[in-house]
Protein backbone atom coordinates (compact mmCIF):
# COMPACT_ATOMS: atom_id res chain seq x y z
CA UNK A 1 -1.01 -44.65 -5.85
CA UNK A 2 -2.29 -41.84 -7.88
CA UNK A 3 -5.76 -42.29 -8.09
CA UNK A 4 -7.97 -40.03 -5.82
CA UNK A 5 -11.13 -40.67 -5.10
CA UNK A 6 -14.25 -38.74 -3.16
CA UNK A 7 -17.28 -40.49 -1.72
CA UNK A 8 -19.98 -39.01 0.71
CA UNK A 9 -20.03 -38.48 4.37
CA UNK A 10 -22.87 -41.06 4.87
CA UNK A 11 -20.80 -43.79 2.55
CA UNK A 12 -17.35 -42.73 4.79
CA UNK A 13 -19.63 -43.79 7.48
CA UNK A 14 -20.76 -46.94 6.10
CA UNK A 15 -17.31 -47.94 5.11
CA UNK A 16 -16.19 -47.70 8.58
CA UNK A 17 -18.88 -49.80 9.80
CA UNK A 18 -18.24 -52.57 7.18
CA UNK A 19 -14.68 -52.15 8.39
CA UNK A 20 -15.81 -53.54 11.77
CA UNK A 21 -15.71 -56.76 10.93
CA UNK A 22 -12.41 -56.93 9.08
CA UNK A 23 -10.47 -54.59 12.16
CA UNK A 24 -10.02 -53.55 15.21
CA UNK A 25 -11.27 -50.16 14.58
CA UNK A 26 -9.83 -47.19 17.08
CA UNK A 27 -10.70 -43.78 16.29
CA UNK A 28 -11.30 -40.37 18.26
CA UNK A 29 -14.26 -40.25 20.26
CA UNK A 30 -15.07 -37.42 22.56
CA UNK A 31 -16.25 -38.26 26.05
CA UNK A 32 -15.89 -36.18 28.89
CA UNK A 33 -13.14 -36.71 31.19
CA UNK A 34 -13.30 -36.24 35.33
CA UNK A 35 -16.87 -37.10 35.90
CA UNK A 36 -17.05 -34.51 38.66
CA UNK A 37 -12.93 -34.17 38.82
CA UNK A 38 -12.75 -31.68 35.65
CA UNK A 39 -9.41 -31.35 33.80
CA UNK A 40 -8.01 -27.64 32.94
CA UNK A 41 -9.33 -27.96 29.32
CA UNK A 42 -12.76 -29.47 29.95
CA UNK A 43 -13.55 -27.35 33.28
CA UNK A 44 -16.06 -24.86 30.65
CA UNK A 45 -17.51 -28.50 29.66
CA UNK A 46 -15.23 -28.87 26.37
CA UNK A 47 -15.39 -32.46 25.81
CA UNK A 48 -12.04 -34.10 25.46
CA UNK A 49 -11.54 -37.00 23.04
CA UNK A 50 -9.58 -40.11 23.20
CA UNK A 51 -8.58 -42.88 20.32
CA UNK A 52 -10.86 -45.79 21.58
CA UNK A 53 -11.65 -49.24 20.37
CA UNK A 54 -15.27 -48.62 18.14
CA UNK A 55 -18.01 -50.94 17.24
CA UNK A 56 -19.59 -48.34 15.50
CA UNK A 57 -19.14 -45.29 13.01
CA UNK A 58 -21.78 -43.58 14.77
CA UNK A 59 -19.40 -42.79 18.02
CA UNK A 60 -16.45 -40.90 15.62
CA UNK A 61 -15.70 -37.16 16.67
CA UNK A 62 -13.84 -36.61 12.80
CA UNK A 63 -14.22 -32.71 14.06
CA UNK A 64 -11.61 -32.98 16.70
CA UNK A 65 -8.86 -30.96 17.04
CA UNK A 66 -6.56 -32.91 19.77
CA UNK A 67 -6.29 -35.90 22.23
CA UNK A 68 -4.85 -36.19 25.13
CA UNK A 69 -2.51 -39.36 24.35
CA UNK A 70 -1.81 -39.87 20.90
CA UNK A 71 -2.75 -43.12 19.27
CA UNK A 72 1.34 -44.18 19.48
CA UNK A 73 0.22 -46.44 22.60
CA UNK A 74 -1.31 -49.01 19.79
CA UNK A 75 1.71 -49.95 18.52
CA UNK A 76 4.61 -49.03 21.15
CA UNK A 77 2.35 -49.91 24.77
CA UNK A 78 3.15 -48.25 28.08
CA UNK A 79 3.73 -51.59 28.81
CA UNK A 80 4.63 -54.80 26.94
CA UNK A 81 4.98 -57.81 28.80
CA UNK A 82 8.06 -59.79 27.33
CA UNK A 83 8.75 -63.16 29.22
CA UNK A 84 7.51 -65.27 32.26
CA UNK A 85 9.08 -67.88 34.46
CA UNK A 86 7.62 -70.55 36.13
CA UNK A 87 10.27 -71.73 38.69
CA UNK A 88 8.17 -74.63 39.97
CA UNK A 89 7.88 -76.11 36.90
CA UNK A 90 10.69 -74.65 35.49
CA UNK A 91 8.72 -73.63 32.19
CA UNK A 92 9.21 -70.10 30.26
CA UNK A 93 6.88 -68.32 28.19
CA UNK A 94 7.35 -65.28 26.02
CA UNK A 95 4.15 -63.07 25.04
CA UNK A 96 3.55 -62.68 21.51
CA UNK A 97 2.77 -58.68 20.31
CA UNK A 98 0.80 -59.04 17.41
CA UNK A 99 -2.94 -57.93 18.46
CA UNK A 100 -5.79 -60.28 18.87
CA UNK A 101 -7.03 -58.71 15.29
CA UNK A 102 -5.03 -56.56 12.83
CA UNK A 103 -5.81 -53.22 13.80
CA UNK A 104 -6.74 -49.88 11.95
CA UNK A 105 -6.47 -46.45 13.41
CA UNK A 106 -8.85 -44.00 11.61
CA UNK A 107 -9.12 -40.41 11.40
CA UNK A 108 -5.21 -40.10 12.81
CA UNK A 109 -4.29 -36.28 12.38
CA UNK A 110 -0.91 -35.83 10.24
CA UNK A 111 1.38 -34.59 13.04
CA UNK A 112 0.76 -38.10 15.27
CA UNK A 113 1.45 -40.00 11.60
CA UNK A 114 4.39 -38.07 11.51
CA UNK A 115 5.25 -38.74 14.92
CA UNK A 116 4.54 -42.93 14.12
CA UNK A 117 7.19 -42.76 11.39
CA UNK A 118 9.84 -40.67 13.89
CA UNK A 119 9.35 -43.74 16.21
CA UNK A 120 9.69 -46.12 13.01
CA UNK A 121 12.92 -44.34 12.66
CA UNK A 122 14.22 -45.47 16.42
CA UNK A 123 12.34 -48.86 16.35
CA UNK A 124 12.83 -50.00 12.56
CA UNK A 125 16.34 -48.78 12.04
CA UNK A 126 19.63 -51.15 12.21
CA UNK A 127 18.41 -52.45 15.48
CA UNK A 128 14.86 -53.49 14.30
CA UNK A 129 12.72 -53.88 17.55
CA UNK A 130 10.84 -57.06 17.38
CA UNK A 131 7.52 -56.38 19.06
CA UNK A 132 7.17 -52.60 17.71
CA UNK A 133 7.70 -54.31 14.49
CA UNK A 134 5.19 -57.04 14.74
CA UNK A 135 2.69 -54.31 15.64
CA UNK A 136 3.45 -51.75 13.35
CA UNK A 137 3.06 -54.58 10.29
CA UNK A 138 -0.51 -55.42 12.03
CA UNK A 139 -1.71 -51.72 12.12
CA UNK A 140 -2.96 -49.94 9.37
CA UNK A 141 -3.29 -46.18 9.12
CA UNK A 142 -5.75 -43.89 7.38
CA UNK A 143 -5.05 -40.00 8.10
CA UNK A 144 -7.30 -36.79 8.45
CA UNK A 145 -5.94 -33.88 7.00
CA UNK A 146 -7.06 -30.66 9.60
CA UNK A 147 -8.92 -28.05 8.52
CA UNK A 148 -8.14 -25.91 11.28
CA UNK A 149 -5.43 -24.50 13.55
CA UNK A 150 -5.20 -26.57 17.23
CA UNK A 151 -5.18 -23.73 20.13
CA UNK A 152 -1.02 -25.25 21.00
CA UNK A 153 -0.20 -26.36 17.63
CA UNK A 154 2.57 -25.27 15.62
CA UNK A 155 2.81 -28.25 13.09
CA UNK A 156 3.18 -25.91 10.18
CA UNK A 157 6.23 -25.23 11.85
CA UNK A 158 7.88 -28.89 12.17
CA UNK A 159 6.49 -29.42 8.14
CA UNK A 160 4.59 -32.23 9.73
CA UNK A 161 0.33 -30.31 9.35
CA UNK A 162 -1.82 -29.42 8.87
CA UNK A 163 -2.13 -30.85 5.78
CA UNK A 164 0.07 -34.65 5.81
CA UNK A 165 3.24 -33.99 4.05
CA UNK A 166 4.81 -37.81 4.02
CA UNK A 167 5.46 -39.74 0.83
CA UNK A 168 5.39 -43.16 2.42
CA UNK A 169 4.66 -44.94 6.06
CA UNK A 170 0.62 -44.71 5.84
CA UNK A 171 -2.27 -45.99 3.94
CA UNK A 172 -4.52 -43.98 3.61
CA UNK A 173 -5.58 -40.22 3.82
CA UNK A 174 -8.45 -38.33 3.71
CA UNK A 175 -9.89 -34.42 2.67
CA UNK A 176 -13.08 -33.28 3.99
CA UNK A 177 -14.85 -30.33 2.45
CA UNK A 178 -19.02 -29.74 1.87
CA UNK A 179 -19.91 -32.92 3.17
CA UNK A 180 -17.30 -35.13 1.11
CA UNK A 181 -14.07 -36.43 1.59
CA UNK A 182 -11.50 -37.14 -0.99
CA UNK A 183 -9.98 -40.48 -0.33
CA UNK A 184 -5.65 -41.21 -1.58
CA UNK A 185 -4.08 -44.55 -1.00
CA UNK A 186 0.13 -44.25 0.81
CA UNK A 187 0.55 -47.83 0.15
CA UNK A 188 -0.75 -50.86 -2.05
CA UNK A 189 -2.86 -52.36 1.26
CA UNK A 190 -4.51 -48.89 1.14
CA UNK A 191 -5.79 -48.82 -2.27
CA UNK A 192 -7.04 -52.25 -1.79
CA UNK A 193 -8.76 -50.83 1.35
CA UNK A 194 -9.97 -47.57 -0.34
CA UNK A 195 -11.60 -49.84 -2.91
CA UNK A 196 -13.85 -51.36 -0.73
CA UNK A 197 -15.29 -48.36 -0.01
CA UNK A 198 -19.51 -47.74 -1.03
CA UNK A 199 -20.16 -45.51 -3.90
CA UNK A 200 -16.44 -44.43 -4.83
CA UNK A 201 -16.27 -41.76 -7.20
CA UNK A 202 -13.02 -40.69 -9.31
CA UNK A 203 -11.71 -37.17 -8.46
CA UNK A 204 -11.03 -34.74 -10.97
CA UNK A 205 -8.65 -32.22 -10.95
CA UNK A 206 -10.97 -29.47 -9.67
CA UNK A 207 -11.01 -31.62 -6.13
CA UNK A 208 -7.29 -31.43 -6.20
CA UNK A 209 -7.36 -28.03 -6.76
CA UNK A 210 -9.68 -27.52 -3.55
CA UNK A 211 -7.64 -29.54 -1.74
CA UNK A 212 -4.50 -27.83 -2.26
CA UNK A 213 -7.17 -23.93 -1.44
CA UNK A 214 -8.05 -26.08 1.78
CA UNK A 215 -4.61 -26.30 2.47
CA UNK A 216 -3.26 -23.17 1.98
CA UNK A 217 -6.39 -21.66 4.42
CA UNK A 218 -5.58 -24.16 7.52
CA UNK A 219 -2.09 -23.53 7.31
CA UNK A 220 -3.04 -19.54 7.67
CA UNK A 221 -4.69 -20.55 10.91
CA UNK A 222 -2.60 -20.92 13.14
CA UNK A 223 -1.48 -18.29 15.64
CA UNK A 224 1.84 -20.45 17.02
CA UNK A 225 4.73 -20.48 14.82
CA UNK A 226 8.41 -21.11 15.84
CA UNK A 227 11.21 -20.29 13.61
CA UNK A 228 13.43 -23.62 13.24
CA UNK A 229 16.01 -22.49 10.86
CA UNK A 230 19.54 -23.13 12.44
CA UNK A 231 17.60 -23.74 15.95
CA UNK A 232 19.29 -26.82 16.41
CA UNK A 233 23.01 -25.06 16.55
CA UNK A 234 21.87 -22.14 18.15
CA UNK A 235 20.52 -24.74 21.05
CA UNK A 236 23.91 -26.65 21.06
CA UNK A 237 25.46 -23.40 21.97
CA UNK A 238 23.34 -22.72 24.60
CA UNK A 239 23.43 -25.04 27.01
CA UNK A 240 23.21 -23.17 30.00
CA UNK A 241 21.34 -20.05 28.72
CA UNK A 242 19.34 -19.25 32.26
CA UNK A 243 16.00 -19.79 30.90
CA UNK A 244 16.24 -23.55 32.13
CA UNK A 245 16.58 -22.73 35.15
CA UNK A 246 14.56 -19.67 35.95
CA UNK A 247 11.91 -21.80 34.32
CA UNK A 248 12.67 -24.91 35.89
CA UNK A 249 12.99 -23.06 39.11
CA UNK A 250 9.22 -21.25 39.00
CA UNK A 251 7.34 -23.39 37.27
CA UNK A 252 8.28 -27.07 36.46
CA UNK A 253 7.10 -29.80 38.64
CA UNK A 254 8.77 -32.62 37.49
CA UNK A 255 5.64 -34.69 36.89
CA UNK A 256 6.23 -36.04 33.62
CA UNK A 257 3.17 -35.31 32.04
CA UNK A 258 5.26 -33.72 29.04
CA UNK A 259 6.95 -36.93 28.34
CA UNK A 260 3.52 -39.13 28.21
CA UNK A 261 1.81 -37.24 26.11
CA UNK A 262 4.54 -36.82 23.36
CA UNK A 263 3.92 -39.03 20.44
CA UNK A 264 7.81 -39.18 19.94
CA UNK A 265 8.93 -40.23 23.09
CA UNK A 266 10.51 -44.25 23.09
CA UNK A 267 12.05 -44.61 26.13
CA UNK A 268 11.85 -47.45 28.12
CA UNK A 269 12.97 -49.14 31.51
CA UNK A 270 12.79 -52.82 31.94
CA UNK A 271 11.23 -54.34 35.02
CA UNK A 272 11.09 -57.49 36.63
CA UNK A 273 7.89 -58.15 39.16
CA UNK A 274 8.17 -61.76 41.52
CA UNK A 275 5.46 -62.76 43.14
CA UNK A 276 5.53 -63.79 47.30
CA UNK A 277 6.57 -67.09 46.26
CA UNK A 278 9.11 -66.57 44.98
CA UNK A 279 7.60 -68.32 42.33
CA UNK A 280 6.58 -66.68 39.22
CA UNK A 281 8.73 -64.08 37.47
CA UNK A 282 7.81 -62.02 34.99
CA UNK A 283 9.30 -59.03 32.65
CA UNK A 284 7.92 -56.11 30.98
CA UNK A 285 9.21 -53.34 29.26
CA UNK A 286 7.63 -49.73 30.67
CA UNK A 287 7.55 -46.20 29.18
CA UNK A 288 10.33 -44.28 31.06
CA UNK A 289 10.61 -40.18 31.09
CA UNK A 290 13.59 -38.19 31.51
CA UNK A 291 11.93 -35.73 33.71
CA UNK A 292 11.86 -38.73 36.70
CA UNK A 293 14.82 -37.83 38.82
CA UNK A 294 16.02 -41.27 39.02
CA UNK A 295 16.48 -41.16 34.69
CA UNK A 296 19.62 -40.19 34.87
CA UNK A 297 20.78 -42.21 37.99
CA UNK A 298 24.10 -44.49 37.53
CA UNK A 299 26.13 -46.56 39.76
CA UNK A 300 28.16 -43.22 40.41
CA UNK A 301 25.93 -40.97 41.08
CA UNK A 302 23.02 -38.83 39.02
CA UNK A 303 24.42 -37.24 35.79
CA UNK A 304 20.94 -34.61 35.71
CA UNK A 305 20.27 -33.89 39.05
CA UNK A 306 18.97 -30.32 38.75
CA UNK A 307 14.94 -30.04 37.52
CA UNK A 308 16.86 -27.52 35.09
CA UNK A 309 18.87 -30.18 33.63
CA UNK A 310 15.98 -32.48 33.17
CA UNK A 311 13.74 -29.87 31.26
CA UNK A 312 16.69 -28.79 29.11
CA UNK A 313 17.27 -32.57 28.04
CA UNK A 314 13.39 -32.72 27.04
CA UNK A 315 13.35 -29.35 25.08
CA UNK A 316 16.79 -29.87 23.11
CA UNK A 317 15.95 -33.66 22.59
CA UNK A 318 12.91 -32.62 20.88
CA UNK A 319 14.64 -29.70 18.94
CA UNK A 320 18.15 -30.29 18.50
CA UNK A 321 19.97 -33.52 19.44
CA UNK A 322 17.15 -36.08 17.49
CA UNK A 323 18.32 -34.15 14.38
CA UNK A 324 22.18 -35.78 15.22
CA UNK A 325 20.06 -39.90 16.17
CA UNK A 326 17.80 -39.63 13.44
CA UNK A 327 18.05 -37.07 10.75
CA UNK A 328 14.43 -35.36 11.98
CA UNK A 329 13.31 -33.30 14.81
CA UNK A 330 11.47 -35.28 17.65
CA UNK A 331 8.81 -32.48 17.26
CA UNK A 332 6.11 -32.12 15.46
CA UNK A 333 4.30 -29.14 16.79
CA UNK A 334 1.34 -31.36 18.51
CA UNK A 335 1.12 -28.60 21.56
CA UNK A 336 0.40 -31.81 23.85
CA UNK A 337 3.58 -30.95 25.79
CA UNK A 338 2.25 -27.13 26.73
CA UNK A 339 -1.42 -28.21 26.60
CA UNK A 340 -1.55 -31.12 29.63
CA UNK A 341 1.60 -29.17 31.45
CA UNK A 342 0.16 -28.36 34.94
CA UNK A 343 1.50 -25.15 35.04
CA UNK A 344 1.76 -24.51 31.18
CA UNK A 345 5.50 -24.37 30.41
CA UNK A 346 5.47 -23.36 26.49
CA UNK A 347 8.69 -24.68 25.18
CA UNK A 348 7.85 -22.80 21.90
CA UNK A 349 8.63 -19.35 24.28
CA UNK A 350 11.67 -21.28 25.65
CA UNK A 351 13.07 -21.63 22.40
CA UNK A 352 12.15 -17.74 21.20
CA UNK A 353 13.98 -16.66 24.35
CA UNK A 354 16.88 -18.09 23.52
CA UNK A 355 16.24 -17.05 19.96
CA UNK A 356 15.47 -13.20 21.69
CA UNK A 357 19.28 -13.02 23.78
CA UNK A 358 21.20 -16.16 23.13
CA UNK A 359 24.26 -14.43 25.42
CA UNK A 360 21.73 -13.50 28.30
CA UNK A 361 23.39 -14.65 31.59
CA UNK A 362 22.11 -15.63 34.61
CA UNK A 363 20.68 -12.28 37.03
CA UNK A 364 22.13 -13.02 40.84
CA UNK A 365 20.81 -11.41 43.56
């Protein structure tokens, strides 16, 4: 896999298109959202972009810098319908996952890679998940590198941007610089996919080199930063530091926006739906969020009743506890969290408070 190539921004274009009729191509497109209703972050008119379905190259935004959702929902759905009963007939049917077509997500920024092989890590481990599985084998993946800093993103920070840092878990990615890209293969499927691309040429060393200058300048950047070293004890001390709930208490809603836009969150709720019947019966698997009240509710009662208790399991999930599950953080400095928060809870500053007085107590009165 060590054979880089460049080709030209009208070939990149071209090879996308041929592409089209081997995939289901989904890629960022911008498109305004609101149509008269505008969002926070396109009320000046800044477009917001979305990974679509594409039928042609023509409608890719590869100058984005964020999307709302991340393109996670392609392989692990909001919802996945598992099994349906019949009772009339008394036939049952389970729904397969694999797509229609094998799909292939272009232009995916490193962090939300990163963030696919975090879920890999819940959904591929001992207990391999069947349908994540099925459509994680039927995706294929070909990263952008960012040239520049996202207004809420910190991913220098989690080591997962802005350039991609994994070894394995991804295709392909690409470098673009002076109307070229430089194309490297993560896998055998994506050199055989990089070689169908028009008028290849071999990179030489002096491409590397620019790559790694490219590098080094979008990493400088960025403005967030949040210091991670020994963050995860410090936040296992700290339980009930009073920055949960002073911020939990002025600000935080509840609404769970947080939760479904992070590319790392996997949990789920299963629900049954029966129709007036009673006839048919049928079973899906949901996205669930911790921020929900009823989360945490058991047969004896609810174990995070307080809003404060709810945010902190969100912020030291993400920065602490995953560590313990899965041997990464559950961040990887997106900004999604802080960027489609209605009130714009920055758990970044959460963390540096802690960071600032981890002994602080709680003011009364």
């Amino acid at each position: 896999m060590d054979v880089s190539h460049s080709i030209s921004a009208d070939n990149l274009y071209r090879w996308v298109d041929s592409l089209l009729d081997r995939f289901r191509v989904l890629g960022p497109v911008a498109a305004k959202r609101g149509q008269g209703s505008p969002t926070r972050n396109d009320a000046l008119g800044v477009p917001q972009n979305a990974f679509v379905p594409i039928d042609s190259s023509a409608q890719l935004a590869l100058d984005y810098c964020s999307t709302m959702t991340s393109p996670r929902c392609f392989i692990y759905p909001s919802v996945q319908p598992l099994f349906k009963i019949d009772r009339e007939t008394n036939t049952y049917m389970t729904f397969d996952p694999v797509p229609h077509q094998t799909q292939l997500i272009f232009a995916i920024h490193p962090c939300d890679m990163h963030a696919i092989t975090v879920l890999d890590r819940t959904f591929l481990g001992p207990n391999k998940d069947f349908y994540y599985a099925k459509r994680r084998q039927e995706t294929y993946t070909v990263v952008l590198n960012c040239n520049q800093a996202c207004d809420q993103g910190f991913c220098p920070s989690m080591r997962t941007g802005p350039f991609l840092r994994l070894t394995e878990g991804f295709d392909a990615v690409m470098t673009s610089w002076d109307g070229e890209y430089l194309l490297e293969a993560g896998s055998q499927r994506g050199q055989e996919l990089i070689q169908t691309a028009p008028g290849l040429k071999k990179a030489g060393r002096i491409r590397l080199h620019e790559k790694a200058r490219l590098e080094q300048q979008a990493t400088a950047s960025f403005t967030k930063h949040l210091e991670i070293e020994g963050l995860p004890e410090l936040l296992m001390k700290t339980f009930e530091h009073p920055v949960y709930k002073e911020v939990a208490d002025a600000r935080c809603l509840g609404c769970s926006n947080c939760v479904l836009v992070c590319p790392t969150c996997f949990c789920y709720k299963v629900v049954d739906r029966v129709d007036f019947g009673p006839r048919i019966v049928e079973r899906s698997r949901q996205w669930d969020a911790c921020q929900d009240y009823g989360f945490a509710e058991v047969h004896s009662g609810n174990f995070r009743q307080p809003q404060q208790a709810r945010l902190r399991q969100f912020m030291t999930h993400k920065l602490c506890t995953w560590l313990e599950q899965y041997g990464c953080f559950g961040c990887i400095g997106c900004g999604r969290c802080m960027t489609w928060c209605p009130t714009g809870i920055d758990i970044t500053e959460m963390a540096k408070e802690i960071q600032r007085d981890p002994t602080r107590q709680l003011e009364l009165g």
